[in-house]
PDB file of N, CA and C in Angstrom:
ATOM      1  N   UNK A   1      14.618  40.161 -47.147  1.00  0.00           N
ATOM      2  CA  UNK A   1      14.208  40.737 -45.882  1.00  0.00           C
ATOM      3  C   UNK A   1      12.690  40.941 -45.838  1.00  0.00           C
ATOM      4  N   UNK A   2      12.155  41.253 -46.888  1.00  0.00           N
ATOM      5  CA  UNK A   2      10.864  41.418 -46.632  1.00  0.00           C
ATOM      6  C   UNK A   2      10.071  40.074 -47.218  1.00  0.00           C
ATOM      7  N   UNK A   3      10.211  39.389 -47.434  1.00  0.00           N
ATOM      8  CA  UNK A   3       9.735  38.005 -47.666  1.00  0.00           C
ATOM      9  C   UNK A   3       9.829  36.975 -46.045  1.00  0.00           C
ATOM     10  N   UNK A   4      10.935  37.670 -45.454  1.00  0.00           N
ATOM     11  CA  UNK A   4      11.109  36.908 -44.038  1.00  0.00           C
ATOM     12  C   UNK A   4       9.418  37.592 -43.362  1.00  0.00           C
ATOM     13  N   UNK A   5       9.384  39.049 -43.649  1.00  0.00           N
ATOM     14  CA  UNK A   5       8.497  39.831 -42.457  1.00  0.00           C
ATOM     15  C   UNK A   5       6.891  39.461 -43.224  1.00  0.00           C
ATOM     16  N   UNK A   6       7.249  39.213 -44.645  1.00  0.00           N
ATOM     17  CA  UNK A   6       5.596  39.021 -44.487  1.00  0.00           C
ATOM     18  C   UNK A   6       5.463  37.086 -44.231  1.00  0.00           C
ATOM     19  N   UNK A   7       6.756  36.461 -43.937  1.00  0.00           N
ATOM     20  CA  UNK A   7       6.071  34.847 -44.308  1.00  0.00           C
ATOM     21  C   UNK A   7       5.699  35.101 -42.377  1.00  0.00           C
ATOM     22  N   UNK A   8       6.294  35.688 -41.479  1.00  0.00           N
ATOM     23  CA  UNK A   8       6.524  35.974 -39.963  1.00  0.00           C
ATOM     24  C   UNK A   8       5.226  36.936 -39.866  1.00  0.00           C
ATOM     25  N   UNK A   9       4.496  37.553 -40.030  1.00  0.00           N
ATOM     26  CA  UNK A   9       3.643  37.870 -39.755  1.00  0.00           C
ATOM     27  C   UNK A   9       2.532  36.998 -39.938  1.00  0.00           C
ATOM     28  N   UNK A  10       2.233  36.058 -41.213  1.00  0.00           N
ATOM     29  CA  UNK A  10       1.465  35.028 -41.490  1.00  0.00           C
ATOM     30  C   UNK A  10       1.488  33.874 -40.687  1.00  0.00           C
ATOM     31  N   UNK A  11       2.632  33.543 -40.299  1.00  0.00           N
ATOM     32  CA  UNK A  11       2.904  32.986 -39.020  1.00  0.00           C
ATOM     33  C   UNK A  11       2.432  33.130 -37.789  1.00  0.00           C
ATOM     34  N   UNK A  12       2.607  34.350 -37.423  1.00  0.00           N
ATOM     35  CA  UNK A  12       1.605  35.176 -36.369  1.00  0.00           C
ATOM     36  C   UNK A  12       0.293  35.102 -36.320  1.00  0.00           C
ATOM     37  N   UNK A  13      -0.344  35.666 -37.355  1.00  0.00           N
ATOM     38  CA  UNK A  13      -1.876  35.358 -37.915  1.00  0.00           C
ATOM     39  C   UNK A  13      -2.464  33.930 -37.764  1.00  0.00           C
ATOM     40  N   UNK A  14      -1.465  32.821 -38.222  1.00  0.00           N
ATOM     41  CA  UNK A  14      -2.356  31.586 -37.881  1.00  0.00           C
ATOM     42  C   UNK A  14      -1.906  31.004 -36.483  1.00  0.00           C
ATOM     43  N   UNK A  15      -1.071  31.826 -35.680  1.00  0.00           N
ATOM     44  CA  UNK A  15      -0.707  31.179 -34.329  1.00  0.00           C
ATOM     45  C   UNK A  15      -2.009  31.602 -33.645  1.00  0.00           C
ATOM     46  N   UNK A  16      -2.028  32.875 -33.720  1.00  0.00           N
ATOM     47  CA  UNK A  16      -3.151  33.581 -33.516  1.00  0.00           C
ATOM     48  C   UNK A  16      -4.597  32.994 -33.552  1.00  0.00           C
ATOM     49  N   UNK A  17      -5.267  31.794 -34.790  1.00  0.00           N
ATOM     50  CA  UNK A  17      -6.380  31.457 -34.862  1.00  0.00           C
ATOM     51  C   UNK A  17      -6.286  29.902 -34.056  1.00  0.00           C
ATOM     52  N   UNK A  18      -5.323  29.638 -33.723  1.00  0.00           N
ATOM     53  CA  UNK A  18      -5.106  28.629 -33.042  1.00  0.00           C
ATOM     54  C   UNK A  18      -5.934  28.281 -31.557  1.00  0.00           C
ATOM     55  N   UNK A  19      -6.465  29.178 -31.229  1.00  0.00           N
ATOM     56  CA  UNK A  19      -6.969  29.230 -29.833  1.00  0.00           C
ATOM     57  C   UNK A  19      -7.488  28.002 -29.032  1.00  0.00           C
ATOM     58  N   UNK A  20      -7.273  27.119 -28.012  1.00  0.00           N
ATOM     59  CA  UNK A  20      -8.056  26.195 -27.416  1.00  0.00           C
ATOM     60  C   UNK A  20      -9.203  26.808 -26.501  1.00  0.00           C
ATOM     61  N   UNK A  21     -10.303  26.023 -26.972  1.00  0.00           N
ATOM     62  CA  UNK A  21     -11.408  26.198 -26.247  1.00  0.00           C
ATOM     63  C   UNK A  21     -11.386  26.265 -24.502  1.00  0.00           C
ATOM     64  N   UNK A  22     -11.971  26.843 -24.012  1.00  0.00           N
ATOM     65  CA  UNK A  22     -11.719  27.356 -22.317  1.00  0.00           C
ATOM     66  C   UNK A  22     -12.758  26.788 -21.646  1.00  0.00           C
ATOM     67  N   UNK A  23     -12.759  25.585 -20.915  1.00  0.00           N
ATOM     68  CA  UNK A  23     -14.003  24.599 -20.839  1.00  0.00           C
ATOM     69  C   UNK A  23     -14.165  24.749 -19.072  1.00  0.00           C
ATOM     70  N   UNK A  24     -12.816  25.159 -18.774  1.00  0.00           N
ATOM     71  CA  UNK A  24     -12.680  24.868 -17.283  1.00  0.00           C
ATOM     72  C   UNK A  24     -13.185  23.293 -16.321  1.00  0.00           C
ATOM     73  N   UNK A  25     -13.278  22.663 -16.991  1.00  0.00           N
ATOM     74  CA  UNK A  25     -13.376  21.611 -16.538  1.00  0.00           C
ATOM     75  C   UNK A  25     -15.165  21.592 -16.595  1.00  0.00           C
ATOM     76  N   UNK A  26     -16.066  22.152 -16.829  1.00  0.00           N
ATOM     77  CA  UNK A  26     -17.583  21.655 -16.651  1.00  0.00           C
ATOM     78  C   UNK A  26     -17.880  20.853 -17.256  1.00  0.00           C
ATOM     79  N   UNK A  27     -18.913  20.269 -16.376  1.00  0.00           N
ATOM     80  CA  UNK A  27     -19.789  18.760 -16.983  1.00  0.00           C
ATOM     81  C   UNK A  27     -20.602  19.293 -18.668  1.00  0.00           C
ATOM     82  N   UNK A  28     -20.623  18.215 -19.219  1.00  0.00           N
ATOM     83  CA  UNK A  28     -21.486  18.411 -20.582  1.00  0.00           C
ATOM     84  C   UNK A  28     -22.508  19.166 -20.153  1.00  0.00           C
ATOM     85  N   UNK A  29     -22.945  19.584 -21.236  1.00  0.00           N
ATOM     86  CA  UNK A  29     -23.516  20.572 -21.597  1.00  0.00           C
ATOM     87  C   UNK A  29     -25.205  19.802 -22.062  1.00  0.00           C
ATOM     88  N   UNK A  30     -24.846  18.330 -22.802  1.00  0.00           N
ATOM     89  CA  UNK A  30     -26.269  17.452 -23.202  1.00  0.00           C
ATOM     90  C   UNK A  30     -26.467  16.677 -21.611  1.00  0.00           C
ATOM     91  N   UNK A  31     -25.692  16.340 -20.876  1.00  0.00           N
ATOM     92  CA  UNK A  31     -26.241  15.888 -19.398  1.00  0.00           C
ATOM     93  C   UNK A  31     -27.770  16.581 -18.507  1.00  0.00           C
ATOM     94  N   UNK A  32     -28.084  16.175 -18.310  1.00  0.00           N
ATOM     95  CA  UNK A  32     -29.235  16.572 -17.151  1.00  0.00           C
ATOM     96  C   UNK A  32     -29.146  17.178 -15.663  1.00  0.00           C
ATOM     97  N   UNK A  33     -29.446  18.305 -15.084  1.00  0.00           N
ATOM     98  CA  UNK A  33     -29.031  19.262 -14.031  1.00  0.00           C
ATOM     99  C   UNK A  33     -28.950  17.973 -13.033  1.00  0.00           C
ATOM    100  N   UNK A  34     -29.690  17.621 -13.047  1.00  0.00           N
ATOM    101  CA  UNK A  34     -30.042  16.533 -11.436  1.00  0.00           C
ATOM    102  C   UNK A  34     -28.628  15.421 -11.881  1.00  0.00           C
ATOM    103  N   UNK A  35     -27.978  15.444 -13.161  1.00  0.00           N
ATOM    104  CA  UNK A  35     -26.934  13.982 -12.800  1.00  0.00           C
ATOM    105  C   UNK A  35     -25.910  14.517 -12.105  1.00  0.00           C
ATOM    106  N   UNK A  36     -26.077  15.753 -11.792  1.00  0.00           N
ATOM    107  CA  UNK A  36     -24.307  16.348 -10.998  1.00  0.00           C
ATOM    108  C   UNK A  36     -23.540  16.537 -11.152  1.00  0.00           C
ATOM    109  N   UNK A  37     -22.434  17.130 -11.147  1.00  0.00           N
ATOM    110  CA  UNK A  37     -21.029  17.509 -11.124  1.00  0.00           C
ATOM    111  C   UNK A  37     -20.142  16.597 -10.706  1.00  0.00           C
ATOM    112  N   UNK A  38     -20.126  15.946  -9.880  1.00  0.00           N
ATOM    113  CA  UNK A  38     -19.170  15.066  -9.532  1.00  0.00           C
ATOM    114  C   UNK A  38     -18.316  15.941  -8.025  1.00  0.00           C
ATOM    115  N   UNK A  39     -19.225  16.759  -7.705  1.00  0.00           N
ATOM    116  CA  UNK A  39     -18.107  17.944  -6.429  1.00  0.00           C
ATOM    117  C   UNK A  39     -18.965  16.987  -5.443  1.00  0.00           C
ATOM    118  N   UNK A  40     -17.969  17.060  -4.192  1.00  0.00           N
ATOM    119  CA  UNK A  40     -18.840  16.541  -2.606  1.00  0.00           C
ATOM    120  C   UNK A  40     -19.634  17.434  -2.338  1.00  0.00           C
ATOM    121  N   UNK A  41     -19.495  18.927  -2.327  1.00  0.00           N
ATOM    122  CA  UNK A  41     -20.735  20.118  -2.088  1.00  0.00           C
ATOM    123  C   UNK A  41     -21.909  20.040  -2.484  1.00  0.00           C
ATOM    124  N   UNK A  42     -22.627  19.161  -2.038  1.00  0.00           N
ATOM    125  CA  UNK A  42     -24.126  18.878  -2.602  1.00  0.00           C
ATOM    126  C   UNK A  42     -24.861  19.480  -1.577  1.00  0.00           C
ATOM    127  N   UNK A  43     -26.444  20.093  -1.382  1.00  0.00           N
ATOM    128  CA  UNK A  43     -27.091  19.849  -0.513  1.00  0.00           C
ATOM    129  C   UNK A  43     -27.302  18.380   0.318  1.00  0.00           C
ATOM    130  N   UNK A  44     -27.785  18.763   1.536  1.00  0.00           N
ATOM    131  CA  UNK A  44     -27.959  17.568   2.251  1.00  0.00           C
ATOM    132  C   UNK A  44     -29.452  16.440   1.657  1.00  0.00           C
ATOM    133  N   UNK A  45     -29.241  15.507   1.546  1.00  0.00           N
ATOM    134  CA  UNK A  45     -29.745  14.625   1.271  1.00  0.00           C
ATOM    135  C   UNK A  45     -30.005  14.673  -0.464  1.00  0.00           C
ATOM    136  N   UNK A  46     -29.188  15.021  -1.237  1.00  0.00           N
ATOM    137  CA  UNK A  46     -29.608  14.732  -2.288  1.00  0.00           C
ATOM    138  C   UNK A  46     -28.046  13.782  -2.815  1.00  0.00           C
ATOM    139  N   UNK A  47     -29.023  12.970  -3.978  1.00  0.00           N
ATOM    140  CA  UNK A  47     -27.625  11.998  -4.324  1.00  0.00           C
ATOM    141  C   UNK A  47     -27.683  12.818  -5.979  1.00  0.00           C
ATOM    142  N   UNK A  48     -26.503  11.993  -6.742  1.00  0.00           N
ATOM    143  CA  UNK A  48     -26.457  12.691  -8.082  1.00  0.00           C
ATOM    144  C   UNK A  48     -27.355  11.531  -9.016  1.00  0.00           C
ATOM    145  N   UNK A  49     -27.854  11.794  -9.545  1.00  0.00           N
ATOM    146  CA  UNK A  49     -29.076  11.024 -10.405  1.00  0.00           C
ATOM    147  C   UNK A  49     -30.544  11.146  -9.849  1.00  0.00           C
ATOM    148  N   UNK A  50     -30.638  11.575  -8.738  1.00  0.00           N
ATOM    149  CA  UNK A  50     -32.108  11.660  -8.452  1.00  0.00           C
ATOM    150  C   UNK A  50     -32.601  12.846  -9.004  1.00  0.00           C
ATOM    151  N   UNK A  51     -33.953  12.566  -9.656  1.00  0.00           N
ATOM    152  CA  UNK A  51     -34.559  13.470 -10.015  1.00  0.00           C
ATOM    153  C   UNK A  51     -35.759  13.648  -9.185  1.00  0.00           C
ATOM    154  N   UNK A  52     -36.077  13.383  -8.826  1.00  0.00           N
ATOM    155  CA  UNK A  52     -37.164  13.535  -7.840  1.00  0.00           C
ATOM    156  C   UNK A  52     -36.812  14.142  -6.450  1.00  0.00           C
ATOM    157  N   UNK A  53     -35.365  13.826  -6.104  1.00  0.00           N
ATOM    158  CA  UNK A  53     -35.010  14.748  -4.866  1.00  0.00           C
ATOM    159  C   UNK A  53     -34.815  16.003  -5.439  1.00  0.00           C
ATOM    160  N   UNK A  54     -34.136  16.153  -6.574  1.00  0.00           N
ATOM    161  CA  UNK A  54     -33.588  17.183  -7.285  1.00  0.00           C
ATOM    162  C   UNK A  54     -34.890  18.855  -7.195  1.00  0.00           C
ATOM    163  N   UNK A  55     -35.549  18.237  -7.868  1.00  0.00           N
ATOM    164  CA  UNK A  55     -37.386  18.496  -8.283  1.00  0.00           C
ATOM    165  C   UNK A  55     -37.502  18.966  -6.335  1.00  0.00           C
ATOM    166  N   UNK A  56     -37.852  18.443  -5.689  1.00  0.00           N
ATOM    167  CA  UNK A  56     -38.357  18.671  -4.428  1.00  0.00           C
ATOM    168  C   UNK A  56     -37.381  19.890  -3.377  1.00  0.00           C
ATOM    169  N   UNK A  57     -36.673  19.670  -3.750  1.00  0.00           N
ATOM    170  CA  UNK A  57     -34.727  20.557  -3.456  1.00  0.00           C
ATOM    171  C   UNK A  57     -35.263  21.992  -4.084  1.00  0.00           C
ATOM    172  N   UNK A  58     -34.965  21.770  -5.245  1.00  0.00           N
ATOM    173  CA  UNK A  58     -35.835  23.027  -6.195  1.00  0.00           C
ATOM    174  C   UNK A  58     -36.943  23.498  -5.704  1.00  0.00           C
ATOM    175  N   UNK A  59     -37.699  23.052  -5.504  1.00  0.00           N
ATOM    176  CA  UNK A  59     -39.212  23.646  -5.235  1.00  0.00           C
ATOM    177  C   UNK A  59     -39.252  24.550  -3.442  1.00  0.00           C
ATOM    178  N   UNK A  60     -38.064  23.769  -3.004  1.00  0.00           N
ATOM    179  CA  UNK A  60     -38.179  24.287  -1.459  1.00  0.00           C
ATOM    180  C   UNK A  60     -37.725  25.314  -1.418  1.00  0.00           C
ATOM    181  N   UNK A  61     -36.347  25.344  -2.486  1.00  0.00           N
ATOM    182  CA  UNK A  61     -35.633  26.515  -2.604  1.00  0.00           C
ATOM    183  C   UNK A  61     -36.244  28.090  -3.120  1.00  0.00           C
ATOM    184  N   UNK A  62     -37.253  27.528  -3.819  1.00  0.00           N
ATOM    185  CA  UNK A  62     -38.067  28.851  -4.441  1.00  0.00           C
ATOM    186  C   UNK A  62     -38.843  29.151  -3.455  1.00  0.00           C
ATOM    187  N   UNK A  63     -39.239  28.264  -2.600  1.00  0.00           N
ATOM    188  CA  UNK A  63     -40.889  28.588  -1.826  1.00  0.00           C
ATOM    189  C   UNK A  63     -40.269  29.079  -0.541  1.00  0.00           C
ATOM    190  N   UNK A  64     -39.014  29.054   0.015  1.00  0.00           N
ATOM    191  CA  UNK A  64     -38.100  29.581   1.327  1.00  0.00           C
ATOM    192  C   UNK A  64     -37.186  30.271   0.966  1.00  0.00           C
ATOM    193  N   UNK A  65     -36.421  30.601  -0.476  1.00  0.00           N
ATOM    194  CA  UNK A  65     -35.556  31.594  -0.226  1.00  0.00           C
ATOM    195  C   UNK A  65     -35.855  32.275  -1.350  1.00  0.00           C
ATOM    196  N   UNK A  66     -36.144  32.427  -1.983  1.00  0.00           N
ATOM    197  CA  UNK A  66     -36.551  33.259  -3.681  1.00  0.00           C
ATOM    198  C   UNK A  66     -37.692  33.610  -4.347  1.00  0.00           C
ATOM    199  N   UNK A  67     -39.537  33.289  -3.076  1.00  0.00           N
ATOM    200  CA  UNK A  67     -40.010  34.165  -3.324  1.00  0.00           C
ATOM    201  C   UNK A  67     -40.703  34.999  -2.194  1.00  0.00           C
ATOM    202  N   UNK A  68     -40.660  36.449  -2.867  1.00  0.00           N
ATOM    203  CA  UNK A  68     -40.806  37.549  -2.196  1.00  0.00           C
ATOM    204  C   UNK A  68     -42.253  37.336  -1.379  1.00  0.00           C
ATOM    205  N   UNK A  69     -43.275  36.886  -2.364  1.00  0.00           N
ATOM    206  CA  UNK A  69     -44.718  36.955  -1.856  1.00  0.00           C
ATOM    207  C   UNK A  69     -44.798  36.107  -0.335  1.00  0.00           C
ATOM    208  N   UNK A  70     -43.876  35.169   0.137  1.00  0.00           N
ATOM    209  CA  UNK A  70     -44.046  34.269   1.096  1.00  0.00           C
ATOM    210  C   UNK A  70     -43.246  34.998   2.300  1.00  0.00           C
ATOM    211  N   UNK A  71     -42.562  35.974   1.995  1.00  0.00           N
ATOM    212  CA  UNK A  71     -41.695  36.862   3.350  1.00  0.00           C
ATOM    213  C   UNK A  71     -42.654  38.207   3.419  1.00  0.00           C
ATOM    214  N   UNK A  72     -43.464  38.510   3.029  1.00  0.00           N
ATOM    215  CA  UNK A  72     -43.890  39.706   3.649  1.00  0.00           C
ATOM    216  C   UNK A  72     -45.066  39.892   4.740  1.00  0.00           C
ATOM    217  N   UNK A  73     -45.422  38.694   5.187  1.00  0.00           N
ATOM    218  CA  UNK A  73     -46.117  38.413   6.555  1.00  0.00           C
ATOM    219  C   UNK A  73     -45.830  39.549   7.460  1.00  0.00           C
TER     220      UNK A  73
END
């Protein structure tokens, strides 16, 4: 009886270290921001591989919605 509860607890213990990684489906991690996700929700006019729209997208986004110094006119 007690040879059942400790081989069943050891059992437990390595079910336990078993865990699968929780990735949720995201793109690599070594990929580049500008190659995309693969979702249709893109901004307008940008494709996935451009870096240069990417870059220009970015820059508008900081200079019209994220910095403070340009709204206090």
């Amino acid at each position: 009886m007690k040879h059942l509860l400790v081989i069943s607890g050891a059992l437990t213990m390595l079910v336990a270290c078993g865990e699968k990684p929780q990735t949720l489906g995201m793109p690599k991690s070594d990929s580049p921001p500008y190659a995309g996700t693969g979702s249709a929700f893109v901004a307008a006019g940008w494709k996935a591989g451009d870096k240069t729209a990417w870059e220009q997208h970015l820059k508008a986004r900081q200079q019209n919605g994220q910095n403070d110094y340009s709204k206090v006119n």
